[in-house]
Protein backbone atom coordinates (compact mmCIF):
# COMPACT_ATOMS: atom_id res chain seq x y z
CA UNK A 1 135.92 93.47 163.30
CA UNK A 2 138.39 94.84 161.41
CA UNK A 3 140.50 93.23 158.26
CA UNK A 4 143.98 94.30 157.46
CA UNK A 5 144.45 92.44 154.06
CA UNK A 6 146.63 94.15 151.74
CA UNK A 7 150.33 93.57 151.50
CA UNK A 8 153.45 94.40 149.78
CA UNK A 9 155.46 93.49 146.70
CA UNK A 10 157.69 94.90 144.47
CA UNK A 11 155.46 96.36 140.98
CA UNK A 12 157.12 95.09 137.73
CA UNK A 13 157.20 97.99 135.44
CA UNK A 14 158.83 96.03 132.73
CA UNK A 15 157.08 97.08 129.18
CA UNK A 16 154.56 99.47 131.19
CA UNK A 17 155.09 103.31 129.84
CA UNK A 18 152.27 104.31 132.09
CA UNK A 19 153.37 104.12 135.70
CA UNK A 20 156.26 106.71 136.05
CA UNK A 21 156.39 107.15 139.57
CA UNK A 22 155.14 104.01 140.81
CA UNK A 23 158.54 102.75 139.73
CA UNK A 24 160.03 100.91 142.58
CA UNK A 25 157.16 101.38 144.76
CA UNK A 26 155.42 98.68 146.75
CA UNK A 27 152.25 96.81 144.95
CA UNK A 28 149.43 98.47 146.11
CA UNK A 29 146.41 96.63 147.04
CA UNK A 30 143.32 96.56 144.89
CA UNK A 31 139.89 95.85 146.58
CA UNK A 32 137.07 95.37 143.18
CA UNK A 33 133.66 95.68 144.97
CA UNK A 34 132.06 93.72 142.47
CA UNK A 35 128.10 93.89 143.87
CA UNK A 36 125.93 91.79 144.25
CA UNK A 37 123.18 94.55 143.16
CA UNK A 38 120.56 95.45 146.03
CA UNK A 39 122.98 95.30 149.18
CA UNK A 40 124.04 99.04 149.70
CA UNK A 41 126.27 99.09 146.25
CA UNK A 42 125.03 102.51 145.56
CA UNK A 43 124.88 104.06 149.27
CA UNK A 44 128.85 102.37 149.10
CA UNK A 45 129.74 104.27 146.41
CA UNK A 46 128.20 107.65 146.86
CA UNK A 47 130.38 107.37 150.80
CA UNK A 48 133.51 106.55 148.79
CA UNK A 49 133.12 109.27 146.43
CA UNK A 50 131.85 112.07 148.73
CA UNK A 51 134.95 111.05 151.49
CA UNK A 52 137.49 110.68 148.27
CA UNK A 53 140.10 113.78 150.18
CA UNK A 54 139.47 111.95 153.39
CA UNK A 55 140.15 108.47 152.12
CA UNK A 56 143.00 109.52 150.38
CA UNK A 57 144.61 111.28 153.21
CA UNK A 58 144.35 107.54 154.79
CA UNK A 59 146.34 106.38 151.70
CA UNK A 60 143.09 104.99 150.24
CA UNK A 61 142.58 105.97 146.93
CA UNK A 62 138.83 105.83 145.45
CA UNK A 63 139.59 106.82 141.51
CA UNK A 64 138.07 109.69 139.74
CA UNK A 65 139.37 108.32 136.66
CA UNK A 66 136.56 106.42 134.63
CA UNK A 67 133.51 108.25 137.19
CA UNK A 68 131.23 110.27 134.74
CA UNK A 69 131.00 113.91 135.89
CA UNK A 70 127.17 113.87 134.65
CA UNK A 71 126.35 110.34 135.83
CA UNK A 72 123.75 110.03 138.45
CA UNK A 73 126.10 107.36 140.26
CA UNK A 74 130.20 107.74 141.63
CA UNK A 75 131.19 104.22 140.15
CA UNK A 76 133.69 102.58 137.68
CA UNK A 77 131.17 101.33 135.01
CA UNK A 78 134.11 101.70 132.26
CA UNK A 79 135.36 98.43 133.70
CA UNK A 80 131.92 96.34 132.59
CA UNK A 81 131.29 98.43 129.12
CA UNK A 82 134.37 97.80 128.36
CA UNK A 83 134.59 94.53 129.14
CA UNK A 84 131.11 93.34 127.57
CA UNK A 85 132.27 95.26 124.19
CA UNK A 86 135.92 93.21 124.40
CA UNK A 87 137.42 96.43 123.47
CA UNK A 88 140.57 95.62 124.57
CA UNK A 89 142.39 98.71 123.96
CA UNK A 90 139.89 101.17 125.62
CA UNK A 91 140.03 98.74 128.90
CA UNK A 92 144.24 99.24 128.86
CA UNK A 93 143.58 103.40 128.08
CA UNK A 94 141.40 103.11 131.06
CA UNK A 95 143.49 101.18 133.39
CA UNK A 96 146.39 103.62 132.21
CA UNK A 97 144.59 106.29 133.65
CA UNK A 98 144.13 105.12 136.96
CA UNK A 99 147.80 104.48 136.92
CA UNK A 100 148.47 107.86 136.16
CA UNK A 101 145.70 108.88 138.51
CA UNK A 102 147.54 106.52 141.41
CA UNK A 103 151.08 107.62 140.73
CA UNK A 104 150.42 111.51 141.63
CA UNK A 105 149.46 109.87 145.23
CA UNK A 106 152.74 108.16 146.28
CA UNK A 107 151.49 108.10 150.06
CA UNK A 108 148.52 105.37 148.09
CA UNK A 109 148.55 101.65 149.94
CA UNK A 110 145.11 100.30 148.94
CA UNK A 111 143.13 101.64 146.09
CA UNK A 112 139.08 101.15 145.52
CA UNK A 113 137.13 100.26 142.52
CA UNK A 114 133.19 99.73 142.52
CA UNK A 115 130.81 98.29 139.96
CA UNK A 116 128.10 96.36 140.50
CA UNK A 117 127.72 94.81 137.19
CA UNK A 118 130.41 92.77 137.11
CA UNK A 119 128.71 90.30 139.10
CA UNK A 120 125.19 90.77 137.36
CA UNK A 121 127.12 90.49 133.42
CA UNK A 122 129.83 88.25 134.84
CA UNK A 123 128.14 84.99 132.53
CA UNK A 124 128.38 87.64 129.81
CA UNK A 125 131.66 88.65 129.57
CA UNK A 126 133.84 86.51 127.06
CA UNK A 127 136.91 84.67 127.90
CA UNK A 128 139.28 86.69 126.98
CA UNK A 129 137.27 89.82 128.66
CA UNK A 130 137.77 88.23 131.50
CA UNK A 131 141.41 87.71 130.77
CA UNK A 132 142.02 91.13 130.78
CA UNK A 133 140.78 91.77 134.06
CA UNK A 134 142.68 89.09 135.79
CA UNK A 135 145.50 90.69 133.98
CA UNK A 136 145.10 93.96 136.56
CA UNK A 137 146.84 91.59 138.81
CA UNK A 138 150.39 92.64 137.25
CA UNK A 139 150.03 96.17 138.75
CA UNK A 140 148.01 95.24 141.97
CA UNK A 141 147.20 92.76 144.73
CA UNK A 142 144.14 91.96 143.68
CA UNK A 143 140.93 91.14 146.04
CA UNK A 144 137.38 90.78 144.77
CA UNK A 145 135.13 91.52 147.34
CA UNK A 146 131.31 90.36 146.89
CA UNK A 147 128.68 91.07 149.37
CA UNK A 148 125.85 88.39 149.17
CA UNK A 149 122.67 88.41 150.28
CA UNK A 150 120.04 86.03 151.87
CA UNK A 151 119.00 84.33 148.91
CA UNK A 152 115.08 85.23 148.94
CA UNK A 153 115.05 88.57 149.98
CA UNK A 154 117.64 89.31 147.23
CA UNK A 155 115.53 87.47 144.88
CA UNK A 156 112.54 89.78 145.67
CA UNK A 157 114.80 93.08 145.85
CA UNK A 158 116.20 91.90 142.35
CA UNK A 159 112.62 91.72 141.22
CA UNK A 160 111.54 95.01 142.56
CA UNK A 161 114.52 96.87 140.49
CA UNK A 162 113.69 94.95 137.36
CA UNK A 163 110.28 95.99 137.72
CA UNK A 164 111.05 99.30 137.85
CA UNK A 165 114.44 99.50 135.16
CA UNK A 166 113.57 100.65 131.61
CA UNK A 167 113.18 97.43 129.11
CA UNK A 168 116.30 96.12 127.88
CA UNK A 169 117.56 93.58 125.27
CA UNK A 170 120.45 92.70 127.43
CA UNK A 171 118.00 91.95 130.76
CA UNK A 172 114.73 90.54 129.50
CA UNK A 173 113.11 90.64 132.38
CA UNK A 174 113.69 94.66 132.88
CA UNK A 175 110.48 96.52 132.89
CA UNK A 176 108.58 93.46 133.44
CA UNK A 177 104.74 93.06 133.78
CA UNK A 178 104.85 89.27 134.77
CA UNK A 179 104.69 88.34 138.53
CA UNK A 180 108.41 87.01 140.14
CA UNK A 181 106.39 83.44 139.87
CA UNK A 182 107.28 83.94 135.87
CA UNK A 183 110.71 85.86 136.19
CA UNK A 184 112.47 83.28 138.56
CA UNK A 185 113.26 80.58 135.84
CA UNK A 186 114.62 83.56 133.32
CA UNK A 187 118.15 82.65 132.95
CA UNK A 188 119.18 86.11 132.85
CA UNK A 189 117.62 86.23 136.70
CA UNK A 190 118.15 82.86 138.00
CA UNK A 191 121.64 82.90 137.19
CA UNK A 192 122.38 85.57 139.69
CA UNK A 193 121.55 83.09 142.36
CA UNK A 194 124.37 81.23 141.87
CA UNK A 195 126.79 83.02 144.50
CA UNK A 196 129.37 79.56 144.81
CA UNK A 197 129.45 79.42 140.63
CA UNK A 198 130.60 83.12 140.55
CA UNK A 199 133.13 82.96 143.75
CA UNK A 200 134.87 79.38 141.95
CA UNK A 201 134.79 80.89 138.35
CA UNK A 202 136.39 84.04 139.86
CA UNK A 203 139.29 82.33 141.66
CA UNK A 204 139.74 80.11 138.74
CA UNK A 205 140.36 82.98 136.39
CA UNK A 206 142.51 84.48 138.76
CA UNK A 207 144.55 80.97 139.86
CA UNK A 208 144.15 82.01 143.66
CA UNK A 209 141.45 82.59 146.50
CA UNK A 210 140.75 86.11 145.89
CA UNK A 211 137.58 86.15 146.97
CA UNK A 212 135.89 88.20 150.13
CA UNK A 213 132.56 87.39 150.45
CA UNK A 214 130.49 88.88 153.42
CA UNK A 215 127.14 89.21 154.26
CA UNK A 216 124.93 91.62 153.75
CA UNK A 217 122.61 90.86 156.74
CA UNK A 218 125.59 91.28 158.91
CA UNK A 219 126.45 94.87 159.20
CA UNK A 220 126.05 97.99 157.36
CA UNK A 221 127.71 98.17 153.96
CA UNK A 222 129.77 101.67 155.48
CA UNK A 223 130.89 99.57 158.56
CA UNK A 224 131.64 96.76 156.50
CA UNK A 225 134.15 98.39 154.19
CA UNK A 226 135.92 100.69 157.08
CA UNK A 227 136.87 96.59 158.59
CA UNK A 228 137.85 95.72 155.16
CA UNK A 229 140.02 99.00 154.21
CA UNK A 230 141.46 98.95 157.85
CA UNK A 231 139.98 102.11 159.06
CA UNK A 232 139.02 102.01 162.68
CA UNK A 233 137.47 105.46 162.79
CA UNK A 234 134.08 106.68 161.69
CA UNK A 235 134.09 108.81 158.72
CA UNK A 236 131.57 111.39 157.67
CA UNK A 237 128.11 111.18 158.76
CA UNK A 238 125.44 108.19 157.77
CA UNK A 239 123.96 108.51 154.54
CA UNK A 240 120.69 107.74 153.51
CA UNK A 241 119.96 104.87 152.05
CA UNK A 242 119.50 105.37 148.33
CA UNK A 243 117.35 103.18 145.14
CA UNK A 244 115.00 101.80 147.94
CA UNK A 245 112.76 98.62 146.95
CA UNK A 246 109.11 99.13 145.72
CA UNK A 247 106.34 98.19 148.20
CA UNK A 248 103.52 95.72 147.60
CA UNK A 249 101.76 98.47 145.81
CA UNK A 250 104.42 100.21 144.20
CA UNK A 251 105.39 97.30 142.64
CA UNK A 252 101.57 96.60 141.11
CA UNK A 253 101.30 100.39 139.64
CA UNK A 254 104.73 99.55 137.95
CA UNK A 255 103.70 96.96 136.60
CA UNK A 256 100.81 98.25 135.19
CA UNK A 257 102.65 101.05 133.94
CA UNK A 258 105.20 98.74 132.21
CA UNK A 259 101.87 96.84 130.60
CA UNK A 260 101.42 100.31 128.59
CA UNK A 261 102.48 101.10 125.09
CA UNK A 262 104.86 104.53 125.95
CA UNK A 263 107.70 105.95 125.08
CA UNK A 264 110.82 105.79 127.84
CA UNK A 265 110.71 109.28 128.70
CA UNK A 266 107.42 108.80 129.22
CA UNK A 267 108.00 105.99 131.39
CA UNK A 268 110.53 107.45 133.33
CA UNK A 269 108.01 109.73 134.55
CA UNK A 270 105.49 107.78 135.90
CA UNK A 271 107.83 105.72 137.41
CA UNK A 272 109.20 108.49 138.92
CA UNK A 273 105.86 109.18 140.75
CA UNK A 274 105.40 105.39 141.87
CA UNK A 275 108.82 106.12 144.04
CA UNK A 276 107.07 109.23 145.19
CA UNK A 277 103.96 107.97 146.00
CA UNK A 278 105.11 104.82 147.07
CA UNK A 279 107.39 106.61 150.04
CA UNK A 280 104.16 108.33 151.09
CA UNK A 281 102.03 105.40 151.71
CA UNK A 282 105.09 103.47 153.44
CA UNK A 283 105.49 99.76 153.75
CA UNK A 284 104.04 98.92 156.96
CA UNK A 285 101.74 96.45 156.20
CA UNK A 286 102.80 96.39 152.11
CA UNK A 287 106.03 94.68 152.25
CA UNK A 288 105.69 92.33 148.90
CA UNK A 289 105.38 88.72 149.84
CA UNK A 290 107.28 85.99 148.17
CA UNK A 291 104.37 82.91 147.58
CA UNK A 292 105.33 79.19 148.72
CA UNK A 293 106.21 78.93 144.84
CA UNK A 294 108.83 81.51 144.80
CA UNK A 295 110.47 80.31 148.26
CA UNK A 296 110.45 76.78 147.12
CA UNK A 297 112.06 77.67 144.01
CA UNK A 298 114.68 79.75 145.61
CA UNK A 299 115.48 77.26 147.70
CA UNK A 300 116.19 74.54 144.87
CA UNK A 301 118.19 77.29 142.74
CA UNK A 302 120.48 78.27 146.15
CA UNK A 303 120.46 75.30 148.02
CA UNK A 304 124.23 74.27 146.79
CA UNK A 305 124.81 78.31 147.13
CA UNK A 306 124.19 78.27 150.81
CA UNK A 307 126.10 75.23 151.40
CA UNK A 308 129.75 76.12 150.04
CA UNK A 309 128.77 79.76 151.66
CA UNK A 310 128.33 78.30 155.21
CA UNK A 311 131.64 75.90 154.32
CA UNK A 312 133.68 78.17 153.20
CA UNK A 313 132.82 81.84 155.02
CA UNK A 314 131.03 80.90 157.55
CA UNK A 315 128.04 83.01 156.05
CA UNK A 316 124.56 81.47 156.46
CA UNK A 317 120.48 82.35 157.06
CA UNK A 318 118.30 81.23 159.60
């Protein structure tokens, strides 16, 4: 199934210095994969990048502009750092170059940003951070697509990253030692169970349903975003699958690890060797297993979740 769901307006160049040749060209359509983490984000995003010549011949544009030459992942984190600092003039310089970036492509109909962490720092961001990216809406039509996931399993995958991610003041439950029986009530976690808060608070910023939310379950994330940008060839080749959840027993050595008094690099480096050894024992017979206490209180926190899911996108779990 395929979705065709950009169309066209006039762009208002009115006050804007930075568009030149997008003068009197049609609005191009903006799809802002926003996450949710652990649902093929990074396997999305590495595709988008590798295809960017391909993409664009398609007049799909996937932006260089804000992607860190030296970063180990092909996404737009500018949008979130700049955001969660409320730096207001470093978000415009950065949305001024992808305009400039966009107006050397006049064949460009649909453009692609991706960043996870707006959904996982979206109860961060202040008011008038969010503001400004609602504002992107003057140069584009704007659609936020979110990918959700079936509530428990996304739970545990969560988990199994957090376990794994360096300590962090902004994520308390990063490099964790505790079992997910302690880390399900941390705000910081729980919150990101709350799929129908972010999809309404979203919308409301915005002042219109701009919302796509599909299912992760459904389809592969590659498949899933050829329907979305209108593409109804195959591009490339399949790529594998990349930040792959912990097993049962990868996820105890981490935490023991994370129980130890050592420096990050150090860290990094045994943690590194978990992955390692963790893809040579496999999971058959390891997958981690949520208890009755974690399912029950996934249930409570997602209940109302699942509901306005199923109402409103026909997405649900058996």
């Amino acid at each position: 199934m395929y979705f065709h769901i950009f169309r066209r307006k006039k762009i208002s160049t009115k006050g804007i210095i930075v568009l030149g040749k997008l003068n009197n060209l049609v609005k191009p359509r903006l799809i802002l994969h926003v996450g949710t983490p652990k649902t093929g984000t990074t396997t999305l995003q590495f595709f988008l990048h590798q295809y960017h010549q391909t993409l664009s011949d398609l007049g799909i544009l996937y932006p260089s502009a804000g992607i860190q030459p030296q970063g180990n992942k092909p996404k737009h984190q500018w949008i979130v750092n700049d955001l969660l600092s409320g730096d207001e003039t470093r978000f415009l310089a950065n949305q001024k170059l992808l305009l400039a970036e966009l107006s050397s492509h006049l064949h460009i109909h649909m453009v692609v940003l991706s960043v996870e962490g707006i959904y996982n720092r979206w109860w961060d961001f202040s008011d008038a951070a969010k503001s400004l990216l609602s504002k992107m809406g003057q140069f584009f039509e704007v659609t936020v697509w979110v990918v959700f996931r079936e509530p428990l399993s996304f739970a545990q995958s969560l988990y199994g990253q957090a376990v794994k991610n360096p300590k962090s003041p902004r994520f308390p439950f990063c490099g964790t030692s505790d079992p997910l029986e302690m880390v399900i009530d941390d705000p910081s976690f729980s919150r990101n169970l709350r799929y129908a808060d972010f999809v309404r608070s979203v919308e409301s910023l915005f002042g219109s349903p701009v919302v796509l939310a599909t299912k992760y379950e459904a389809a592969d994330i590659i498949d899933q975003a050829m329907g979305i940008l209108g593409i109804d060839q195959r591009i490339g080749q399949p790529l594998e699958k990349k930040n792959l959840s912990l097993s049962e027993i990868g996820l105890e050595m981490a935490r023991r690890i994370n129980r130890l008094n050592i420096d990050s690099i150090e860290r990094e480096r045994y943690i590194d060797t978990i992955r390692e050894l963790d893809g040579l024992i496999g999971k058959e017979d390891n997958e981690h297993q949520a208890s009755d206490e974690v399912k029950s209180r996934v249930h409570e926190l997602a209940k109302e979740s699942r509901e306005y899911l199923k109402g409103r996108y026909n997405i649900a779990w058996d």
